[in-house]
Protein backbone atom coordinates (compact mmCIF):
# COMPACT_ATOMS: atom_id res chain seq x y z
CA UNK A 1 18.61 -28.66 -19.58
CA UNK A 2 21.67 -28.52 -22.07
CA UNK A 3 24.69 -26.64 -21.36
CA UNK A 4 25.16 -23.89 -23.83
CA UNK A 5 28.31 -21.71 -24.26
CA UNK A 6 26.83 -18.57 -24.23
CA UNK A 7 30.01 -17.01 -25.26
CA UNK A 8 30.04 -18.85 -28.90
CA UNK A 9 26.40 -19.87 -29.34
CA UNK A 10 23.86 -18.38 -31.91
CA UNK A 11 20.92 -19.48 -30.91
CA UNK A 12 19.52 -16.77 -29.12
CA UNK A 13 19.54 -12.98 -29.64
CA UNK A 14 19.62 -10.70 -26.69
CA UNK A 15 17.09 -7.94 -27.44
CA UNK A 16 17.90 -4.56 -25.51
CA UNK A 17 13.98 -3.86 -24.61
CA UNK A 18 15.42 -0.18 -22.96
CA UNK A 19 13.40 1.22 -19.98
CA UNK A 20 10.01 -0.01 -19.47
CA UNK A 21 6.99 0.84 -17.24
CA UNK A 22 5.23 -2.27 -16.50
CA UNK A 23 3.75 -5.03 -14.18
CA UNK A 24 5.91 -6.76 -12.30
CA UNK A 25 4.20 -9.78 -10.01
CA UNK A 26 5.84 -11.17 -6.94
CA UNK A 27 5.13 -14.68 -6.13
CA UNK A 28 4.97 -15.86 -2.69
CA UNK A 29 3.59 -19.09 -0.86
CA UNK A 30 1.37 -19.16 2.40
CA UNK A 31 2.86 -19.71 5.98
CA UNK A 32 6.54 -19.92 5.04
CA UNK A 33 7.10 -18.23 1.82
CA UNK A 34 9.40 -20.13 0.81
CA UNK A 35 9.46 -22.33 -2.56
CA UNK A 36 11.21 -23.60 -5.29
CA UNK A 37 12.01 -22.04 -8.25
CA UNK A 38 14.49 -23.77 -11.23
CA UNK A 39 15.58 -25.64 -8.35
CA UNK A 40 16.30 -22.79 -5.87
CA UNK A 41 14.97 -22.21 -2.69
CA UNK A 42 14.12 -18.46 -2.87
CA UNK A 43 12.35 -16.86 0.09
CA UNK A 44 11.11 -13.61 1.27
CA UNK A 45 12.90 -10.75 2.97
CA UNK A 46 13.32 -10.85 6.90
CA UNK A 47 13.88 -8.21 9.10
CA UNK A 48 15.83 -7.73 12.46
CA UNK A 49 16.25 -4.89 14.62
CA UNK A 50 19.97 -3.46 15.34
CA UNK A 51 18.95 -0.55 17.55
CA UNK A 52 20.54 -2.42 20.35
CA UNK A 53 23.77 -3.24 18.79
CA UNK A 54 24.10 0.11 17.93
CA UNK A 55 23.42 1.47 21.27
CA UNK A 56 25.76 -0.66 22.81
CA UNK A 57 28.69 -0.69 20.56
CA UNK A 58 28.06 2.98 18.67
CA UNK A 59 26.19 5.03 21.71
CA UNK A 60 28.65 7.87 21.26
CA UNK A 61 28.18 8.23 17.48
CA UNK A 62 25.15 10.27 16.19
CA UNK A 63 26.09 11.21 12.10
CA UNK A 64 23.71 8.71 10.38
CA UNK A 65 26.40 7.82 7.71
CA UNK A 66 28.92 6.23 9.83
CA UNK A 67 26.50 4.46 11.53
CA UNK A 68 25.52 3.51 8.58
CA UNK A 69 28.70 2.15 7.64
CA UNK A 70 29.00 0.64 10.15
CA UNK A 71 25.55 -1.58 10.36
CA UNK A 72 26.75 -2.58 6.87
CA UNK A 73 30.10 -3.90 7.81
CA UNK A 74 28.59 -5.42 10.23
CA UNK A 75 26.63 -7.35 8.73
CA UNK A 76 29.06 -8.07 5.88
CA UNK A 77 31.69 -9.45 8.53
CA UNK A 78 29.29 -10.43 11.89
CA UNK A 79 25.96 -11.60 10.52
CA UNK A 80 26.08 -12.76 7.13
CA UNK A 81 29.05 -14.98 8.06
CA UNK A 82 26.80 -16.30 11.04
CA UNK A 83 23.94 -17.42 9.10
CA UNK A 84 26.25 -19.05 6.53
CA UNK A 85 27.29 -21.20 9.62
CA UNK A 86 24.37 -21.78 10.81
CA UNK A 87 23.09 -22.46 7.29
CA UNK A 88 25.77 -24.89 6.61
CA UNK A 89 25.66 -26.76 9.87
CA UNK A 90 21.47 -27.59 8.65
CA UNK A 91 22.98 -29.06 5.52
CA UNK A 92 25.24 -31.08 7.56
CA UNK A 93 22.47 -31.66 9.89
CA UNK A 94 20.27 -33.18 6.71
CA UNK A 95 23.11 -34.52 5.19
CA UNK A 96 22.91 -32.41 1.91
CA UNK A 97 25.43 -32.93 -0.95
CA UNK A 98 25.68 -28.72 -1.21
CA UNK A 99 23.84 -26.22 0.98
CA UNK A 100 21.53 -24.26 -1.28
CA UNK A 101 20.42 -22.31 1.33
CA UNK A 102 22.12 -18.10 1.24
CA UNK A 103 20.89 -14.54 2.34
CA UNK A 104 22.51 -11.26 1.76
CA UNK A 105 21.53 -7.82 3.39
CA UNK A 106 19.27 -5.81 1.68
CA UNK A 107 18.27 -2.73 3.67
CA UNK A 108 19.59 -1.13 6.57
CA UNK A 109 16.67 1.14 7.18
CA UNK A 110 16.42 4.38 9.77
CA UNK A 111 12.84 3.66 10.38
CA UNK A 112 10.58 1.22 9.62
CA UNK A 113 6.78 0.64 10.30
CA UNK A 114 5.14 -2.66 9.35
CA UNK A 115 1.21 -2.87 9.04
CA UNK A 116 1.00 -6.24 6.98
CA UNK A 117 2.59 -8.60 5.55
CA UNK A 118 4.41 -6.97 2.22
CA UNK A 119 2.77 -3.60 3.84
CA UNK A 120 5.17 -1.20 5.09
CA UNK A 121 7.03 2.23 4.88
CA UNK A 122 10.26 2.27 5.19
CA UNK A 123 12.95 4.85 5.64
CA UNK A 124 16.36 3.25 3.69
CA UNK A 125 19.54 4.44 4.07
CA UNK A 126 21.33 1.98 2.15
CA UNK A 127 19.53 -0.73 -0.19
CA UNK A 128 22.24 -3.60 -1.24
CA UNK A 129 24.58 -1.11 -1.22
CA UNK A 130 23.74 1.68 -2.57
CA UNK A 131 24.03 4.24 -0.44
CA UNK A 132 21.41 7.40 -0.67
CA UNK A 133 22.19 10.90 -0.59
CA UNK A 134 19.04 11.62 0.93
CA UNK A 135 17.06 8.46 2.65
CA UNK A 136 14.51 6.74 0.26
CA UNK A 137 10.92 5.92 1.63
CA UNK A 138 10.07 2.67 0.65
CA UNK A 139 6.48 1.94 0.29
CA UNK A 140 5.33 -1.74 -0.36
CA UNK A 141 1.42 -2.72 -0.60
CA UNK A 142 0.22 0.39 1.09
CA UNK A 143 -2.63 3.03 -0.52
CA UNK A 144 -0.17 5.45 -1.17
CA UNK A 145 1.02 3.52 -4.12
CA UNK A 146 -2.12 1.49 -5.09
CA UNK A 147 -3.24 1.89 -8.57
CA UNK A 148 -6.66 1.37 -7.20
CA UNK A 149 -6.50 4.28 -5.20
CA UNK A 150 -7.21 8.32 -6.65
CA UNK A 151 -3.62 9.71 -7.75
CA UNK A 152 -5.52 13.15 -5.71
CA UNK A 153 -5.38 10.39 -2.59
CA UNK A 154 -2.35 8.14 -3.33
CA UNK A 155 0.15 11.20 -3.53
CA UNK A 156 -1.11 13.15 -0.37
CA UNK A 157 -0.97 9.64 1.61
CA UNK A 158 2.75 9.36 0.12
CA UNK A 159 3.64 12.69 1.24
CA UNK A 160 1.54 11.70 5.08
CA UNK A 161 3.87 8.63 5.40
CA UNK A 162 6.87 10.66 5.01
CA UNK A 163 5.77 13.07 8.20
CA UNK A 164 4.81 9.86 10.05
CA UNK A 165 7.96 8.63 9.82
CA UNK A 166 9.87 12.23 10.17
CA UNK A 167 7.72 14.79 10.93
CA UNK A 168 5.18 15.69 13.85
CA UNK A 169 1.57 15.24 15.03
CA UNK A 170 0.99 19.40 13.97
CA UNK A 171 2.60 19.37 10.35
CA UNK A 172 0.10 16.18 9.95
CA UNK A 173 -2.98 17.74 10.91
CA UNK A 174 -2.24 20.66 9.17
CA UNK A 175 -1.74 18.78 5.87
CA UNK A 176 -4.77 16.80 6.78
CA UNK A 177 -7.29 20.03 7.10
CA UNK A 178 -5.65 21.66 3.42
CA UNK A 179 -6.61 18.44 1.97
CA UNK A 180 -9.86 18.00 2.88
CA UNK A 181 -10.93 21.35 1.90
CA UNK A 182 -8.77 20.61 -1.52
CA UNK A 183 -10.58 17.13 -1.42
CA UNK A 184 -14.27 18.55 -1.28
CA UNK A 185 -13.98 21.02 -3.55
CA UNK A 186 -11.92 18.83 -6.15
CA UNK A 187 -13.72 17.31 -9.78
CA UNK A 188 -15.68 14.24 -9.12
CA UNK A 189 -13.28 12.68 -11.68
CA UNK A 190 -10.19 13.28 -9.40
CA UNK A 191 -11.48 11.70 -5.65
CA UNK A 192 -13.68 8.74 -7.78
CA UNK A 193 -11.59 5.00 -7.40
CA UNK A 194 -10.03 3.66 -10.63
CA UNK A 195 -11.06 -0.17 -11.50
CA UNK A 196 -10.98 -2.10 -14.39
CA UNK A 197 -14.57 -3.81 -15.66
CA UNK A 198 -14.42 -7.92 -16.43
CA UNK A 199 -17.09 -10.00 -16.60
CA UNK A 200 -19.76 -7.29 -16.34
CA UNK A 201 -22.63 -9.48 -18.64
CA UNK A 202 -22.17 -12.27 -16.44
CA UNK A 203 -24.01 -9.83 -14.00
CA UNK A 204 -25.77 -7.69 -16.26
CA UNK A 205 -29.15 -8.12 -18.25
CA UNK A 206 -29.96 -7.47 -21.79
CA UNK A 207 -31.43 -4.63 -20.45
CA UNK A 208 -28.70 -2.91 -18.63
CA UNK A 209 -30.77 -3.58 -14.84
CA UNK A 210 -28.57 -5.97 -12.73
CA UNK A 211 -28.94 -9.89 -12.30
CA UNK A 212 -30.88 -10.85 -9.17
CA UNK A 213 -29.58 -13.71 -7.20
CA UNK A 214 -25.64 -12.89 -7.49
CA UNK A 215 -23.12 -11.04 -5.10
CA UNK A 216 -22.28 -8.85 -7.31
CA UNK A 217 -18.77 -6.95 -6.68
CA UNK A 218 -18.97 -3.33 -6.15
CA UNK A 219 -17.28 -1.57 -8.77
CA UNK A 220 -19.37 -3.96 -11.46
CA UNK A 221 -23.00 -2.63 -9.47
CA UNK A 222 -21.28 0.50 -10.26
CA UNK A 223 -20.86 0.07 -13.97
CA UNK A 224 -24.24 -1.72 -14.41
CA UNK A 225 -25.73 1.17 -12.70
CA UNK A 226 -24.18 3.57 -14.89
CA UNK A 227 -25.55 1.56 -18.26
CA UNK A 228 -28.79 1.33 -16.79
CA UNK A 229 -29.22 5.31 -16.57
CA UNK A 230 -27.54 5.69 -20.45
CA UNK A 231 -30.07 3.38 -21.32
CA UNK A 232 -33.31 4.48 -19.62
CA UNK A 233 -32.19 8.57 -20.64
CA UNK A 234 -31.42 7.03 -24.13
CA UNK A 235 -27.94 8.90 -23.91
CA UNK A 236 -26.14 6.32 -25.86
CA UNK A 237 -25.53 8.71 -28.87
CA UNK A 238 -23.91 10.95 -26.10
CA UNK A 239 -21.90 8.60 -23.71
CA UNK A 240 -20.79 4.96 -24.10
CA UNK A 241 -21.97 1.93 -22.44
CA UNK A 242 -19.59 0.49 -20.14
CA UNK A 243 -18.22 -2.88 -21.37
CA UNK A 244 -15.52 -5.82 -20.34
CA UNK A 245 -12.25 -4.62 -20.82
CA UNK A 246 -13.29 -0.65 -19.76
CA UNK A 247 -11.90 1.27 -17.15
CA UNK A 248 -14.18 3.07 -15.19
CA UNK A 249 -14.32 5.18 -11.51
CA UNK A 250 -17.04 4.88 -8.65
CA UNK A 251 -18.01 7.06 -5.93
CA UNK A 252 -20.64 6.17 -2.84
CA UNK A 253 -24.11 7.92 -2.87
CA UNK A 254 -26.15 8.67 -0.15
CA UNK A 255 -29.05 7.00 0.59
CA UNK A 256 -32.03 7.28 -0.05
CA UNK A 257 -31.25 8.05 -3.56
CA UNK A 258 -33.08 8.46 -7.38
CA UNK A 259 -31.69 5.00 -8.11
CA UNK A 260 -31.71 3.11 -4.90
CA UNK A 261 -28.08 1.62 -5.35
CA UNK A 262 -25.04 2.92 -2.94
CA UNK A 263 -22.57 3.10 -5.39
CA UNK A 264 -22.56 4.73 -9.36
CA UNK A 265 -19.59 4.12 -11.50
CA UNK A 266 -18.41 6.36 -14.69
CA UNK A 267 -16.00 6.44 -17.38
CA UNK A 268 -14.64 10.29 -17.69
CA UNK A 269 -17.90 12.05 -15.95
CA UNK A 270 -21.35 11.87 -14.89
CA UNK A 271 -23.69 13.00 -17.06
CA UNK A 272 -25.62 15.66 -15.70
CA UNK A 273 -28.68 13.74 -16.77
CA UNK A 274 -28.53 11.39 -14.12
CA UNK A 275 -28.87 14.13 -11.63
CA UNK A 276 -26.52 12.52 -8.80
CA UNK A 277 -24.44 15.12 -8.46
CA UNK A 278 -26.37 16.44 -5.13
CA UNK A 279 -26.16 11.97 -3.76
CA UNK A 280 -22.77 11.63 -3.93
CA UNK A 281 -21.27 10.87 -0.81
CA UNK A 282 -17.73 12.87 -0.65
CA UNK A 283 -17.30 12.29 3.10
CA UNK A 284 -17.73 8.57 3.16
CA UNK A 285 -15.61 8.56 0.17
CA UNK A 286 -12.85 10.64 2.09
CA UNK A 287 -13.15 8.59 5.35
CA UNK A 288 -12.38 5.14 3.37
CA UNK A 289 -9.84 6.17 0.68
CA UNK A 290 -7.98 8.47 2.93
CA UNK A 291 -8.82 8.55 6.62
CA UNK A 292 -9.00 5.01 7.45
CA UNK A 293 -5.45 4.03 5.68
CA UNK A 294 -4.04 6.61 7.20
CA UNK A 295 -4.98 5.71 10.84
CA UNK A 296 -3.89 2.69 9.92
CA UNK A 297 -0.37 3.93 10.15
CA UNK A 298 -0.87 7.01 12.42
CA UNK A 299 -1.81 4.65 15.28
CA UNK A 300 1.95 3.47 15.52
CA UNK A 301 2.91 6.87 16.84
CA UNK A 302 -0.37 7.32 19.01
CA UNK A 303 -1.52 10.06 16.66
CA UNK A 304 -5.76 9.73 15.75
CA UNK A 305 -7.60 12.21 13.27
CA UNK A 306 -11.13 12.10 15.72
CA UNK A 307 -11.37 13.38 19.18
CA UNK A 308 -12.80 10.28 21.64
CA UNK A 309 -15.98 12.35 23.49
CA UNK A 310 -16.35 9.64 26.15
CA UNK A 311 -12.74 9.90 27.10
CA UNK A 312 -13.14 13.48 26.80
CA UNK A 313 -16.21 13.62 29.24
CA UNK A 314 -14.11 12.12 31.68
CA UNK A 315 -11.16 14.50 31.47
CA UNK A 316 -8.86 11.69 30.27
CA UNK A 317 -6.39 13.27 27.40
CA UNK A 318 -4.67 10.27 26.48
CA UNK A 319 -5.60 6.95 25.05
CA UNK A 320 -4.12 3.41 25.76
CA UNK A 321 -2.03 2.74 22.15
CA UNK A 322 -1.34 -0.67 23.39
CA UNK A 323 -4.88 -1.71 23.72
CA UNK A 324 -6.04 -0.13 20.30
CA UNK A 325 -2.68 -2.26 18.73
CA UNK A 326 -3.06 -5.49 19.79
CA UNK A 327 -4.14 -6.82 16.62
CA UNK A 328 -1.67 -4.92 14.64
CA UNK A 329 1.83 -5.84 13.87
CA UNK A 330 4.44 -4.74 15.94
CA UNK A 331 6.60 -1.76 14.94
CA UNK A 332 10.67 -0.90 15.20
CA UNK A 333 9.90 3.12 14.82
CA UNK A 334 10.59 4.21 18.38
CA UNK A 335 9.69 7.41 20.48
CA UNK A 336 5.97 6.40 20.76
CA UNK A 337 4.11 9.12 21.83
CA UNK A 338 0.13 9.09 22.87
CA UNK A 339 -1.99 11.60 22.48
CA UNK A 340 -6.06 12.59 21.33
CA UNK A 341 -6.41 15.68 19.15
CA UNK A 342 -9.82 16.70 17.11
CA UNK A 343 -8.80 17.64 13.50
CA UNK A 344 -12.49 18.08 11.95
């Protein structure tokens, strides 16, 4: 690459594009997740617990700020100076001309609850500092923020994480048992799943039925299914097909069924036509877009929605969190508490 003054050269224009709301993609590489890009080594995020340090050093001071403070100058004159060393003494190690390798703090989080990698909630206090007035609640790769998810779902599952994190077992529930009944009785257009449609003729016949042989992905049987009624009610002065390019929503039906699929998919409504209203399946719908994400997280603080009957006909009120967690990624949000309450 040449070296260009930027100060004194014209051959580029710097274009003030404003605010923007768009995609944004983060790249990352398997095992490691660390690559090379314009020639630096660029990583992401790691996380350590401080709890300890501040118990030991801090015990006697409880106002979140100073502790605050006092995490980050920590890590500005403990920490970060550490891994520099230790950084530097690998490039010495490898005999490197220059150490590339450099971290800086990020987040110095009150809480934080890790389901997955890049899926989280966290409670930040500080985020490369900037300091909040009131704590933000980070939310990376979970429902609550998934554009695939009902905005009916995706905002009562942001305000759920928040009480996971701060709140109790009660205020849950009782948000849980408003929403349902504001869940069942809501427009099928508001609790249907948003997708975009590509590549629907690859499964699709001339004639609007679907392709035999293929696994064909859910949300397209959807579409194809929705077509195939438009066509066979010859409603296509009324309502549009669905085509590539289209975005659409799906619900579940129950089975058995007029058209013998699991699944129909719409653009703004179903036509009363199709006479499906009475086949879709709310609850199975509720149980996957809502229940079963947020179990997901609610099993970190030994909270569950169902009541266990076998433990119950035993007389034993509490279940064994480490058992049901085994498979799930460890936690730092403390004060783990176990306990079986029926909320349906």
């Amino acid at each position: 690459m040449n070296n260009i003054n930027f100060e004194t050269s014209s051959d580029f224009e710097i274009i003030d594009l404003g605010i923007q709301d768009i995609t944004v993609y983060d790249i990352e590489v398997d095992d490691t997740h660390n690559f090379f890009g314009n020639n630096i080594l660029v990583h992401n995020s790691v996380y350590f617990e401080v709890a300890s340090i501040v118990k030991k050093r801090w015990a006697d001071i409880t106002d979140p700020k100073e502790i605050t403070d006092l995490i980050d100058k920590f890590a500005d004159e403990e920490a970060g100076p550490y891994i520099d060393q230790c950084y530097q003494e690998l490039s010495d190690y490898l005999n490197c001309d220059v150490n590339l390798m450099d971290m800086k703090r990020e987040a110095i989080a009150e809480s934080f609850i890790i389901r997955a990698k890049k899926n989280y909630i966290m409670k930040v206090l500080d985020n490369e500092g900037i300091r909040y007035a009131d704590p933000y609640y980070k939310m990376m790769g979970i429902e609550a923020i998934r554009t695939s998810h009902p905005i009916m779902v995706r905002e009562a599952l942001e305000d759920l994480m928040k009480i996971i994190i701060d709140g109790s077992s009660d205020e849950l529930r009782a948000y849980v048992c408003k929403f349902k009944i504001d869940y069942m009785n809501a427009p099928l257009n508001k609790i249907a799943s948003p997708r975009g449609i590509t590549d629907i003729n690859k499964y699709m016949n001339s004639d609007y039925t679907r392709k035999t042989g293929l696994t064909i992905p859910g949300h397209v049987t959807a579409s194809i299914n929705y077509n195939m009624l438009i066509n066979k009610y010859k409603l296509a002065n009324k309502f549009e097909f669905i085509k590539n390019g289209a975005k659409i929503k799906y619900l579940p039906l129950k089975q058995p069924n007029p058209i013998k699929s699991h699944i129909i998919g719409f653009i703004d409504d179903i036509p009363s036509e199709f006479g499906l209203d009475e086949y879709i399946d709310k609850e199975e719908h509720f149980i996957k877009t809502f229940v079963k994400p947020l179990e997901s997280f609610m099993i970190y603080n030994g909270w569950t929605l169902s009541e266990n009957t076998l433990l119950d006909m035993f007389g034993i009120g509490q279940i064994d969190t480490i058992t049901r967690a085994v498979n799930n990624t460890k936690t730092v949000k403390h004060k783990v508490v176990a306990e079986t309450t029926s909320l349906f």
